[in-house]
C-alpha atoms as a PDB file:
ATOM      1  CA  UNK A   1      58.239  75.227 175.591  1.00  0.00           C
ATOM      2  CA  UNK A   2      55.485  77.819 176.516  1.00  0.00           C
ATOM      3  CA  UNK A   3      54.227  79.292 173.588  1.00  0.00           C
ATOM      4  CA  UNK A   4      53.700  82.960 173.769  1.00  0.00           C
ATOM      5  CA  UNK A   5      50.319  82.655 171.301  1.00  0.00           C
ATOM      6  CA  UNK A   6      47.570  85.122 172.292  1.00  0.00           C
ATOM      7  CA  UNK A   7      43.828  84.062 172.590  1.00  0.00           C
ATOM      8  CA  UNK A   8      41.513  85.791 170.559  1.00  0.00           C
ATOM      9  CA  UNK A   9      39.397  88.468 172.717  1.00  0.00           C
ATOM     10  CA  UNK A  10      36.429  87.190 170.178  1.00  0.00           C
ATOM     11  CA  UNK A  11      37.118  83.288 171.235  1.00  0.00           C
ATOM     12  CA  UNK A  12      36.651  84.876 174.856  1.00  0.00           C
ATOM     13  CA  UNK A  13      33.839  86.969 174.884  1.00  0.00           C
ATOM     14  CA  UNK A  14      32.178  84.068 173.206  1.00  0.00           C
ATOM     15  CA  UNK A  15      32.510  81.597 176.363  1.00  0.00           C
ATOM     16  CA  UNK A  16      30.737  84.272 178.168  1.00  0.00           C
ATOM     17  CA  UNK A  17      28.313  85.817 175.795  1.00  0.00           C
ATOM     18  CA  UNK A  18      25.522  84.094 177.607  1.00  0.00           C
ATOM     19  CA  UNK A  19      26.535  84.460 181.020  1.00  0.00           C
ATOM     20  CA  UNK A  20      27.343  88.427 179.701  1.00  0.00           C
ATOM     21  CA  UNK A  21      23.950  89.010 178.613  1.00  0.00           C
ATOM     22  CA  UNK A  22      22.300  87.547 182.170  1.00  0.00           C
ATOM     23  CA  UNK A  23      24.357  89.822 183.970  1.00  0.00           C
ATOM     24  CA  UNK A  24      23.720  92.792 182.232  1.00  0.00           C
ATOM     25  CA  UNK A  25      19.745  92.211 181.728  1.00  0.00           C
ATOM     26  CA  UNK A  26      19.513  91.314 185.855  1.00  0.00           C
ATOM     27  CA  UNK A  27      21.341  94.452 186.177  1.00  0.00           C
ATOM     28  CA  UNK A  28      18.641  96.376 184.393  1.00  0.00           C
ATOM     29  CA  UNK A  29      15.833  95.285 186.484  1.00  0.00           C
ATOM     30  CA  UNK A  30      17.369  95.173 189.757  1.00  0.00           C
ATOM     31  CA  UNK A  31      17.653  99.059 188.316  1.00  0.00           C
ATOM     32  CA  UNK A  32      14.405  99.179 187.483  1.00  0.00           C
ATOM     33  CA  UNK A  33      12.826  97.240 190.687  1.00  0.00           C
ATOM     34  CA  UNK A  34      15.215  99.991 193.431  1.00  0.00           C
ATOM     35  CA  UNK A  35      12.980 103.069 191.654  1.00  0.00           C
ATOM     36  CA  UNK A  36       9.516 101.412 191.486  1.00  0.00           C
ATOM     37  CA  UNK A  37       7.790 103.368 193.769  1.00  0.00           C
ATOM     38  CA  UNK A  38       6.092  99.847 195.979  1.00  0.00           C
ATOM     39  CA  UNK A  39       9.546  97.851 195.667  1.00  0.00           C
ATOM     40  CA  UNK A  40      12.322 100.472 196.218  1.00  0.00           C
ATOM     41  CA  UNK A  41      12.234  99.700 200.013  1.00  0.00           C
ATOM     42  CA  UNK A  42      14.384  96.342 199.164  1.00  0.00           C
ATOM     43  CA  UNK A  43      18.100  96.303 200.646  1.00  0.00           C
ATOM     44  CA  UNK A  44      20.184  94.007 201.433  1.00  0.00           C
ATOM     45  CA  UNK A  45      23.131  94.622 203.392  1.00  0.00           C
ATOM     46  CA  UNK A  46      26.446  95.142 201.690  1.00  0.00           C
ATOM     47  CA  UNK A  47      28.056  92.782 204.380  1.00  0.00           C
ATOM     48  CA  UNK A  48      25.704  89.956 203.029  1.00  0.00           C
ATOM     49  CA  UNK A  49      26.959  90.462 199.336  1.00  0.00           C
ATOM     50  CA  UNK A  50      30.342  90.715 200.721  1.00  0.00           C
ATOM     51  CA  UNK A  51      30.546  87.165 202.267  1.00  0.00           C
ATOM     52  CA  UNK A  52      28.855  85.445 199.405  1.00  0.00           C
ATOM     53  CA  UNK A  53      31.874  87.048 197.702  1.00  0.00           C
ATOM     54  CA  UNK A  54      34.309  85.773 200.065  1.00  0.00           C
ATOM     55  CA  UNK A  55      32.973  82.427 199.741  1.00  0.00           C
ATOM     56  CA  UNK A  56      33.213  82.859 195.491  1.00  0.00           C
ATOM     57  CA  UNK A  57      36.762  83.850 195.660  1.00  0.00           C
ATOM     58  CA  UNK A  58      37.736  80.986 198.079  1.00  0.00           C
ATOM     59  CA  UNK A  59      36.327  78.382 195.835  1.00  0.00           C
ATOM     60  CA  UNK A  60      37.641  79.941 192.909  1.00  0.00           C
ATOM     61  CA  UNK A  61      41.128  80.073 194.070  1.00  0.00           C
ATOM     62  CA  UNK A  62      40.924  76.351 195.015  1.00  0.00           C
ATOM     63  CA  UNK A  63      39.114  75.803 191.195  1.00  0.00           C
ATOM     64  CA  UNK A  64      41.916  77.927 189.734  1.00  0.00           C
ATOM     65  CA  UNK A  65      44.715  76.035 191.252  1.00  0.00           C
ATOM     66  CA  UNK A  66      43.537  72.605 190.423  1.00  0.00           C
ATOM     67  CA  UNK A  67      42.928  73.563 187.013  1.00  0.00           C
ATOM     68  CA  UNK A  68      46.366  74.483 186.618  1.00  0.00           C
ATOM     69  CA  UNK A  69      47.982  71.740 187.826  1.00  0.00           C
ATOM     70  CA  UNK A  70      46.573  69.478 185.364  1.00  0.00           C
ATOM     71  CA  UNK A  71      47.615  71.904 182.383  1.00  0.00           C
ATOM     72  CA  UNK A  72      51.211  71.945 184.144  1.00  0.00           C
ATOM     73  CA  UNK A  73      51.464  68.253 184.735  1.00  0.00           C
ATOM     74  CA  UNK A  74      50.497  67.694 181.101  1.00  0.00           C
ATOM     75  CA  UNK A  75      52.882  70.034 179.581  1.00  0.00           C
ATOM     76  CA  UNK A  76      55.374  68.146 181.810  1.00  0.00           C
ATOM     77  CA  UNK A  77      54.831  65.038 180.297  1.00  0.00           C
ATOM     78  CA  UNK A  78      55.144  66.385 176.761  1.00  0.00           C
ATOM     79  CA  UNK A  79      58.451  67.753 177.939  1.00  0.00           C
ATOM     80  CA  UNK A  80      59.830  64.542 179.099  1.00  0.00           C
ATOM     81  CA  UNK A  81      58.067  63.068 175.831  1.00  0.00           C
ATOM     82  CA  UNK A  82      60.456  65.206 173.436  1.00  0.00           C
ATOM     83  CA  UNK A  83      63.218  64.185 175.971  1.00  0.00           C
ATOM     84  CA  UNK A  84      62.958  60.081 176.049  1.00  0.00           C
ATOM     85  CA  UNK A  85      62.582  60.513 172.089  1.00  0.00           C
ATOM     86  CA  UNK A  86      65.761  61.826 171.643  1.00  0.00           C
ATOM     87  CA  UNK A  87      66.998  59.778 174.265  1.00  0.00           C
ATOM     88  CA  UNK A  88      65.764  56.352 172.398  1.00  0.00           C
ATOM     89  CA  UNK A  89      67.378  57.368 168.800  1.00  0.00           C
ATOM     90  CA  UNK A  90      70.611  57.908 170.613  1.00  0.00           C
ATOM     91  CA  UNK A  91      70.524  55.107 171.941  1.00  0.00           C
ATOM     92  CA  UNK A  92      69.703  53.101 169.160  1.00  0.00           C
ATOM     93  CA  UNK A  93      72.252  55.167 167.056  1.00  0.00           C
ATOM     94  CA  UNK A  94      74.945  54.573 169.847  1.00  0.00           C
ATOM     95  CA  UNK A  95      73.652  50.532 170.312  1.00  0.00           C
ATOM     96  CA  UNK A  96      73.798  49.665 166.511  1.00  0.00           C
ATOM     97  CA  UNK A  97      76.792  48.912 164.798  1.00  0.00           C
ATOM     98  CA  UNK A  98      78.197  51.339 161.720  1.00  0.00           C
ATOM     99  CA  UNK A  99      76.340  49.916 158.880  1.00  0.00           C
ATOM    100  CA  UNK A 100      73.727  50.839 156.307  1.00  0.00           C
ATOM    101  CA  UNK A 101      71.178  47.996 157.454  1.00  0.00           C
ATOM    102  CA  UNK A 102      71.778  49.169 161.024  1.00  0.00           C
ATOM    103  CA  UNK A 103      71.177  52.930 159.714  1.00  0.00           C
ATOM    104  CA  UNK A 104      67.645  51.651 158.360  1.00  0.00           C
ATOM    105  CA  UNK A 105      66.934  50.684 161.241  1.00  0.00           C
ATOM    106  CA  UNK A 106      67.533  53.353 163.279  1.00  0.00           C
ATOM    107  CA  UNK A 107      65.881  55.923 160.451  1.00  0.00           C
ATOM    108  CA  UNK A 108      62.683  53.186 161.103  1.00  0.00           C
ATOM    109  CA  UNK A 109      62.600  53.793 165.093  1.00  0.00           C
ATOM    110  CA  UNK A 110      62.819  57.905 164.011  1.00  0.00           C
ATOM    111  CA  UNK A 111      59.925  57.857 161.277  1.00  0.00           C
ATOM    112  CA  UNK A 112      57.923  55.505 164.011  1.00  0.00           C
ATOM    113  CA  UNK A 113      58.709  57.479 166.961  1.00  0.00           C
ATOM    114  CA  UNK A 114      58.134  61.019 164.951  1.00  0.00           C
ATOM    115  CA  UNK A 115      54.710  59.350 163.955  1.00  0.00           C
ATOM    116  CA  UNK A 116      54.112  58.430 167.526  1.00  0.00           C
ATOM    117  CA  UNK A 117      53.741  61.913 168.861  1.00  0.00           C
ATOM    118  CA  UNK A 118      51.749  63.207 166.172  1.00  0.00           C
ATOM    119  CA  UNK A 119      49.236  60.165 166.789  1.00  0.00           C
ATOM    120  CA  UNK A 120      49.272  60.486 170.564  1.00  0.00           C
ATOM    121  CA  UNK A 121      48.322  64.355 170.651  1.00  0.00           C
ATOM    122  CA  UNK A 122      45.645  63.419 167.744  1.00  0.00           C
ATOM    123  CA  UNK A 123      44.747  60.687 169.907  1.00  0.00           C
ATOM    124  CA  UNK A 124      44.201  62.566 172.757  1.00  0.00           C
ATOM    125  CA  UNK A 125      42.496  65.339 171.065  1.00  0.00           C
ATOM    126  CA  UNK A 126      39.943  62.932 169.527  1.00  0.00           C
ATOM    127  CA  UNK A 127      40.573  64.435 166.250  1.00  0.00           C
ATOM    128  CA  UNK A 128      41.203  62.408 163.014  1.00  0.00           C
ATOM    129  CA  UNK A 129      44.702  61.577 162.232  1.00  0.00           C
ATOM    130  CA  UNK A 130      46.512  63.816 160.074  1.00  0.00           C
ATOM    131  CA  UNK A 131      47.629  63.403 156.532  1.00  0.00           C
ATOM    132  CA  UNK A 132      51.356  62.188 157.715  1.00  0.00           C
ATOM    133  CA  UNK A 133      50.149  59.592 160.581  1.00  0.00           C
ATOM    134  CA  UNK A 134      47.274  58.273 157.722  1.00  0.00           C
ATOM    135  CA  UNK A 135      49.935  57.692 155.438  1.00  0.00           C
ATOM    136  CA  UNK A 136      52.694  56.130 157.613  1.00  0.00           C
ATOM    137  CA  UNK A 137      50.036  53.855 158.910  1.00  0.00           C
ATOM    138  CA  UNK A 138      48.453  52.705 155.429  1.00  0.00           C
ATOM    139  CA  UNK A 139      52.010  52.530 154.106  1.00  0.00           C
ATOM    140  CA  UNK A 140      52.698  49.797 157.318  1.00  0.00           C
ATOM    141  CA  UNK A 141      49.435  48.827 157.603  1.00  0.00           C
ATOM    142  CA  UNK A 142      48.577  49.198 160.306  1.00  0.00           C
ATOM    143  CA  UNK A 143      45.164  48.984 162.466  1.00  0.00           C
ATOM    144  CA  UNK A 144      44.403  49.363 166.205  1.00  0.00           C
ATOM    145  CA  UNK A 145      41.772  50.851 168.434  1.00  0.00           C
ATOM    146  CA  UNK A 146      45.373  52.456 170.477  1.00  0.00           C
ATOM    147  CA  UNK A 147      47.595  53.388 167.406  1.00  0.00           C
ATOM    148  CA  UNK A 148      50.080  55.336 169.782  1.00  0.00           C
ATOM    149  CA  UNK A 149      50.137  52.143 172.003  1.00  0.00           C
ATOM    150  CA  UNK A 150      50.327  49.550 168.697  1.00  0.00           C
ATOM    151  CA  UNK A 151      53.388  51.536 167.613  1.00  0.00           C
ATOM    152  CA  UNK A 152      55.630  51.186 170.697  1.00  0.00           C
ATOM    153  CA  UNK A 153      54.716  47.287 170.403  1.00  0.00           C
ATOM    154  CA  UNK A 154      56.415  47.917 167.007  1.00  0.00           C
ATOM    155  CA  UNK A 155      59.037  49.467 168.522  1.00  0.00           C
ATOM    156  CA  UNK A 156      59.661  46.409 171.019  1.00  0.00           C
ATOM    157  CA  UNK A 157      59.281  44.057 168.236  1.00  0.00           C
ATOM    158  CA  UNK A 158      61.448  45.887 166.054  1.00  0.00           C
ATOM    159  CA  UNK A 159      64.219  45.531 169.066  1.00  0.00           C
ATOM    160  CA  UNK A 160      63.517  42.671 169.841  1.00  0.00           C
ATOM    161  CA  UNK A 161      64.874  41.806 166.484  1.00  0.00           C
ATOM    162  CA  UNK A 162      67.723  43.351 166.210  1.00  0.00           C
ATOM    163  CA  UNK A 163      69.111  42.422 168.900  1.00  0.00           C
ATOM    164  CA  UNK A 164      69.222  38.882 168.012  1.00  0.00           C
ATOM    165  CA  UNK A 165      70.592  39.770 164.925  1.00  0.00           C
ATOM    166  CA  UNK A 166      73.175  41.875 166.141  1.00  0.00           C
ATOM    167  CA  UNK A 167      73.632  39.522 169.409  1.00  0.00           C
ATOM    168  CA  UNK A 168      73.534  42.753 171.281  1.00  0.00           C
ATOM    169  CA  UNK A 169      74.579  43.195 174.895  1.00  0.00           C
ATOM    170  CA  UNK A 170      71.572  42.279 177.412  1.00  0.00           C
ATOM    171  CA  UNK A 171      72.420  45.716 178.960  1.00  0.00           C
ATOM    172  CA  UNK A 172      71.839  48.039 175.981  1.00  0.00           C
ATOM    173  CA  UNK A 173      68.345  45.801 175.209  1.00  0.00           C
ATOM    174  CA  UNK A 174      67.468  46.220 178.844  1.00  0.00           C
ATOM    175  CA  UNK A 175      68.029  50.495 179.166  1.00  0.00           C
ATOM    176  CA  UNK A 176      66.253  50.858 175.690  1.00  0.00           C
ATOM    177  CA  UNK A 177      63.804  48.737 176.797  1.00  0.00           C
ATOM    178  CA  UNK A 178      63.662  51.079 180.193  1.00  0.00           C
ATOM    179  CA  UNK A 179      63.318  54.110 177.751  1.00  0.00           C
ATOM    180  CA  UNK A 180      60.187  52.728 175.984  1.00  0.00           C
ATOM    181  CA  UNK A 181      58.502  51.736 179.224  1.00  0.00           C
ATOM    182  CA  UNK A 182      58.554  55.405 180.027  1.00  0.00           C
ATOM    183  CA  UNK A 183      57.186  56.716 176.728  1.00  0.00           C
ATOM    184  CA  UNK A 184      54.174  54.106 177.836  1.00  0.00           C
ATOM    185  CA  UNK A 185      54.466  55.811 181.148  1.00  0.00           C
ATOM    186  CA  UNK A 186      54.000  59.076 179.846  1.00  0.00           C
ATOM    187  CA  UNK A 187      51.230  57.748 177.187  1.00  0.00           C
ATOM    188  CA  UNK A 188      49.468  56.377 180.423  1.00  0.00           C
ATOM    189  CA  UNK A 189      48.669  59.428 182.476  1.00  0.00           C
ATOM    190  CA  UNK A 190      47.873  61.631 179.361  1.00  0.00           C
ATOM    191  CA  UNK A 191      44.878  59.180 178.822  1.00  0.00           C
ATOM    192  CA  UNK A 192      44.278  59.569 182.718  1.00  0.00           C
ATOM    193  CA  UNK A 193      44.012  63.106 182.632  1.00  0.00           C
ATOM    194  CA  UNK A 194      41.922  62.960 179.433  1.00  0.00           C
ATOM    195  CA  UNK A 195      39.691  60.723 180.969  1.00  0.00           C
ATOM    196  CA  UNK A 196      39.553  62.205 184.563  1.00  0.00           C
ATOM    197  CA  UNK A 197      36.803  64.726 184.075  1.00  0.00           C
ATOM    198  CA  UNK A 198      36.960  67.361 186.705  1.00  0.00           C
ATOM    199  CA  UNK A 199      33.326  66.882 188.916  1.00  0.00           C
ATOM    200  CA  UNK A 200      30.452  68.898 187.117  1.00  0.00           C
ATOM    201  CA  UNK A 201      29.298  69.215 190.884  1.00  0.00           C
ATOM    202  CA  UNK A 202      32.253  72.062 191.521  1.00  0.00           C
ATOM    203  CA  UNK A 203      31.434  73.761 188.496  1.00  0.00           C
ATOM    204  CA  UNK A 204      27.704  73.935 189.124  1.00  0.00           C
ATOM    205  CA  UNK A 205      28.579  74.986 192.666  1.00  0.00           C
ATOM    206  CA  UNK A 206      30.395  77.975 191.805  1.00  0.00           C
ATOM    207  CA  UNK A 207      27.852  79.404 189.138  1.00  0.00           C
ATOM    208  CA  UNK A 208      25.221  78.726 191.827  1.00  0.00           C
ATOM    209  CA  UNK A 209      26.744  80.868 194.372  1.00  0.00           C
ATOM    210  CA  UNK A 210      28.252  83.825 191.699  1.00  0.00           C
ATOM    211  CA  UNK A 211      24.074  83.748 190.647  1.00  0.00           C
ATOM    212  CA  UNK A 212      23.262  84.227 194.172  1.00  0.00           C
ATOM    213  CA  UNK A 213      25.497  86.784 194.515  1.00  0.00           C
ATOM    214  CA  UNK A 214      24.386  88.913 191.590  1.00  0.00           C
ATOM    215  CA  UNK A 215      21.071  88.532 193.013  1.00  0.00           C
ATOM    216  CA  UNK A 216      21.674  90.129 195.758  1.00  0.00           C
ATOM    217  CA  UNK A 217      24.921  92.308 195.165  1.00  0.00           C
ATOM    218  CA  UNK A 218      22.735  95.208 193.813  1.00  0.00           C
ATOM    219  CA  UNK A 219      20.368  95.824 196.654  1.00  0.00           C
ATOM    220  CA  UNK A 220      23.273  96.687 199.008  1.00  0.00           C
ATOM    221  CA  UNK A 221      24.944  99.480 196.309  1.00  0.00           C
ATOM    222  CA  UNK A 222      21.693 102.320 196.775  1.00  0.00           C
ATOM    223  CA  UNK A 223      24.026 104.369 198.394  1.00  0.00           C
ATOM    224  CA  UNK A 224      26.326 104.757 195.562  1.00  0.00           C
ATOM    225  CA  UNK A 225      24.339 106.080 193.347  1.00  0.00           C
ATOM    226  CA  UNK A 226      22.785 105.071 189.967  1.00  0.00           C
ATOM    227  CA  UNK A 227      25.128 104.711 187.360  1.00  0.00           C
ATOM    228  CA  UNK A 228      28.583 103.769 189.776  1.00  0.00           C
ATOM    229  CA  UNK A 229      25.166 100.833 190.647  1.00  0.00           C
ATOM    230  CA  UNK A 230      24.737  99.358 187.538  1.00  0.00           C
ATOM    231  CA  UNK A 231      28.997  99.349 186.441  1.00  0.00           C
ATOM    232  CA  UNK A 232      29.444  97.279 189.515  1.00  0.00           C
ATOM    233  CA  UNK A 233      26.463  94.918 189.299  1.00  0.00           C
ATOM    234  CA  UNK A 234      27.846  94.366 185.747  1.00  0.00           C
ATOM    235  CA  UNK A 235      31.340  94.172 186.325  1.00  0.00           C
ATOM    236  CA  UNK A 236      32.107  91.985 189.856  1.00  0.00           C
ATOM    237  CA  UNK A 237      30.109  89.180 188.858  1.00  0.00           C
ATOM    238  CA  UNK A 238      31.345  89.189 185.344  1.00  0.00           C
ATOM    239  CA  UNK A 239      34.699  88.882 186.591  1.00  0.00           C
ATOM    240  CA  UNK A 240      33.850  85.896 188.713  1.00  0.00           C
ATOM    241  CA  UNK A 241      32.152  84.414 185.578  1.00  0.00           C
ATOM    242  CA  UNK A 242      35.647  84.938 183.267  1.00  0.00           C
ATOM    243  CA  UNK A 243      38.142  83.901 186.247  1.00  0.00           C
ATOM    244  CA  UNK A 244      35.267  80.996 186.243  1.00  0.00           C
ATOM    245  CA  UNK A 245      35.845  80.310 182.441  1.00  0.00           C
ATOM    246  CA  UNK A 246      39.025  80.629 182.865  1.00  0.00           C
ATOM    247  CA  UNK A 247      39.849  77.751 185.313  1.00  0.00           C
ATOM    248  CA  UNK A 248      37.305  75.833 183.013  1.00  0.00           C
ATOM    249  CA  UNK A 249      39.710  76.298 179.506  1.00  0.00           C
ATOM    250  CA  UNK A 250      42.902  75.246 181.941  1.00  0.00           C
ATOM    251  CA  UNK A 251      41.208  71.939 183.771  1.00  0.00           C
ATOM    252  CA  UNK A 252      41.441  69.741 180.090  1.00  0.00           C
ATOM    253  CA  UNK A 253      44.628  70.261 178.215  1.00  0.00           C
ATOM    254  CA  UNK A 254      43.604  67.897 175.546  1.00  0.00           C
ATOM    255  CA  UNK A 255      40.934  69.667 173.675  1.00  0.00           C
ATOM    256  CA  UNK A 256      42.173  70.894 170.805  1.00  0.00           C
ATOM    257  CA  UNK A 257      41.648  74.974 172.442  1.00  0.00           C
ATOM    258  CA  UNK A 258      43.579  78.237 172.540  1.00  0.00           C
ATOM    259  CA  UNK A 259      44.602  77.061 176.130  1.00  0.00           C
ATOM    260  CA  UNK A 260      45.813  73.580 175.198  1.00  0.00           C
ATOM    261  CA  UNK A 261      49.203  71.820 176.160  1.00  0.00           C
ATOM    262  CA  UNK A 262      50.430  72.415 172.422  1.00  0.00           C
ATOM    263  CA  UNK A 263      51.064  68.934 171.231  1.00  0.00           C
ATOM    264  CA  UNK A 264      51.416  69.598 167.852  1.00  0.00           C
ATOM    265  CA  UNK A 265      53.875  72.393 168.326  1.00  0.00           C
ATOM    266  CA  UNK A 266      56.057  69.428 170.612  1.00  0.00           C
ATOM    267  CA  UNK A 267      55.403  66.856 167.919  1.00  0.00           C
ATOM    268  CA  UNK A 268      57.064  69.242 165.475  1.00  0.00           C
ATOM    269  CA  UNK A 269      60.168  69.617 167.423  1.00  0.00           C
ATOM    270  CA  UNK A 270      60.596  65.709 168.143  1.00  0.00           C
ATOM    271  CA  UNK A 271      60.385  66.066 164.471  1.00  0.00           C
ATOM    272  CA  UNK A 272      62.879  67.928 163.452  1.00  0.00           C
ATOM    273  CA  UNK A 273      65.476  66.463 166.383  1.00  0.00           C
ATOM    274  CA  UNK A 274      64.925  63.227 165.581  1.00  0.00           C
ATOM    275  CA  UNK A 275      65.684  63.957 161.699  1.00  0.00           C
ATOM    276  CA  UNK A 276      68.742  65.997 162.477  1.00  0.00           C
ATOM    277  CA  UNK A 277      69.445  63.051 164.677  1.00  0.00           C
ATOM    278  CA  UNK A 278      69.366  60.329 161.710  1.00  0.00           C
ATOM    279  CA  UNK A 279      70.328  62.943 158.854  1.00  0.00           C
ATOM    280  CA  UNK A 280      67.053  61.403 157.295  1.00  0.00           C
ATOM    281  CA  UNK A 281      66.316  63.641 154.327  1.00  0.00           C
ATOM    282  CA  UNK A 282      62.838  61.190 154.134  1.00  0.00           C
ATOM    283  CA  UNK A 283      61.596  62.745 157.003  1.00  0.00           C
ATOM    284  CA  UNK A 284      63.312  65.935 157.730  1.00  0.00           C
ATOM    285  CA  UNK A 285      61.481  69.257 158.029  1.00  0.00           C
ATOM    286  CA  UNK A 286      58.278  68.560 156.572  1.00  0.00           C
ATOM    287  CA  UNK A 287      55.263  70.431 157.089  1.00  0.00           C
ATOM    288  CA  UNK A 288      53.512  67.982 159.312  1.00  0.00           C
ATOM    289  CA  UNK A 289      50.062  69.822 159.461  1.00  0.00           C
ATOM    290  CA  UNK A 290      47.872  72.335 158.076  1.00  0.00           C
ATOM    291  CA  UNK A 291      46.977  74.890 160.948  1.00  0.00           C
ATOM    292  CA  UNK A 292      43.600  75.192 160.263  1.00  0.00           C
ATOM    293  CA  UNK A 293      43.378  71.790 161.323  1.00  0.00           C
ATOM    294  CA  UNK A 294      44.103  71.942 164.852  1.00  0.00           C
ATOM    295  CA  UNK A 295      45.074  74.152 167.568  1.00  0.00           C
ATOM    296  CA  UNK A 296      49.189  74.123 168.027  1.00  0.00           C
END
């Protein structure tokens, strides 16, 4: 799901506050410097201006584009997240025979699996686990520097398990088996783009050459006169800066921001499938979170 959730014009204006306030002071005394009566002989050509612009837009459409990708192939994992869930309590619903030890077993792989996502998007977010993963996890206890990864080795075990109890057919152990292989999968490259930091080089790049250019953008404008001057030597490099921020906010989906992947809001719905699933009244519809906590 995309979630239609506006960003707060404050939470905005507050990435660029600084940047905002170097732009609009520069503006001033580029202003200032054009009428002083030894210095207003300074121009630069508007041609110059205009390729350092070129140059910004080129480098920010390549910034942009990057940055989205990883904020697209991160919600696509989370989609195929909610997808193998389902898929693994149907097939341990469809595997296990009709009785009520097999039925506490299968509410068990629901309660773990439901737990699972909540701890992997907490995980990833580097935030403290919430009330519900805390509990589930003093309840079993249950200790690991990985608590997503510890809990599909429960998973296995629990299989494992079962299977020999129920003398289950190799093929059903070996597709379930297949199903929790890519839940690790899908565990493993949301801790590689976590820990892929996009290059601070880029980043430094970019402001570099949108500095340059608001140095220099304002000595090519005397021609339009004062005030159209000072709008545009505010406004074109601010709008660099934002589409700037902007790729920045995109380029880490796992940060617990406005513009995340929303986890929580995914860990919900496995939630409240995998409960309808298992008709577990244990774990069905409860309020997993309080939303101050963390962004959805």
């Amino acid at each position: 799901m995309l979630l239609n959730k506006p960003i707060s014009l404050s939470y905005f204006i507050n990435l660029i506050k600084y940047d905002a306030l170097i732009i609009v002071l520069y503006s001033g005394i580029a202003m200032v410097v054009r009428h002083h009566k030894y210095l207003h002989s300074i121009s630069i050509p508007l041609p110059v201006a205009a390729i350092i612009g070129t140059l910004i837009s080129l480098l920010l459409a390549f910034r942009i584009s990057q940055s989205y990708e990883r904020w697209w192939e991160a919600r696509i994992i989370w989609g195929g997240i909610v997808n193998e869930s389902r898929t693994l309590i149907r097939q341990v619903k469809q595997f296990l025979p009709a009785d009520p030890m097999a039925k506490t077993h299968m509410i068990d792989f629901a309660e773990r699996q439901i737990i699972w996502a909540f701890a992997l998007g907490e995980s990833l977010r580097k935030l403290p686990f919430s009330q519900k993963v805390t509990t589930y996890l003093n309840k079993h206890e249950l200790q690991s520097n990985n608590i997503p990864n510890l809990l599909l080795d429960k998973h296995s075990e629990q299989w494992q398990y079962v299977s020999s109890q129920y003398n289950l057919d190799p093929n059903k152990q070996v597709q379930l088996d297949s199903t929790l292989v890519r839940l690790t999968d899908a565990m493993g490259k949301c801790e590689r783009i976590k820990s892929t930091v996009f290059p601070k080089s880029y980043s430094v790049l970019i402001r570099f050459i949108i500095y340059v250019f608001l140095t220099v953008f304002p000595f090519g404008l005397e021609e339009v006169g004062d005030i159209p001057e000072i709008i545009l030597s505010i406004l074109i490099p601010l709008l660099f800066i934002m589409i700037e921020q902007t790729s920045v906010l995109m380029q880490d989906p796992f940060e617990n921001r406005p513009t995340d992947t929303p986890v929580t809001t995914i860990a919900q719905t496995i939630e409240i499938n995998l409960s309808e699933m298992t008709s577990s009244v244990m774990i069905q519809k409860q309020s997993p979170v309080d939303s101050s906590y963390y962004i959805l």
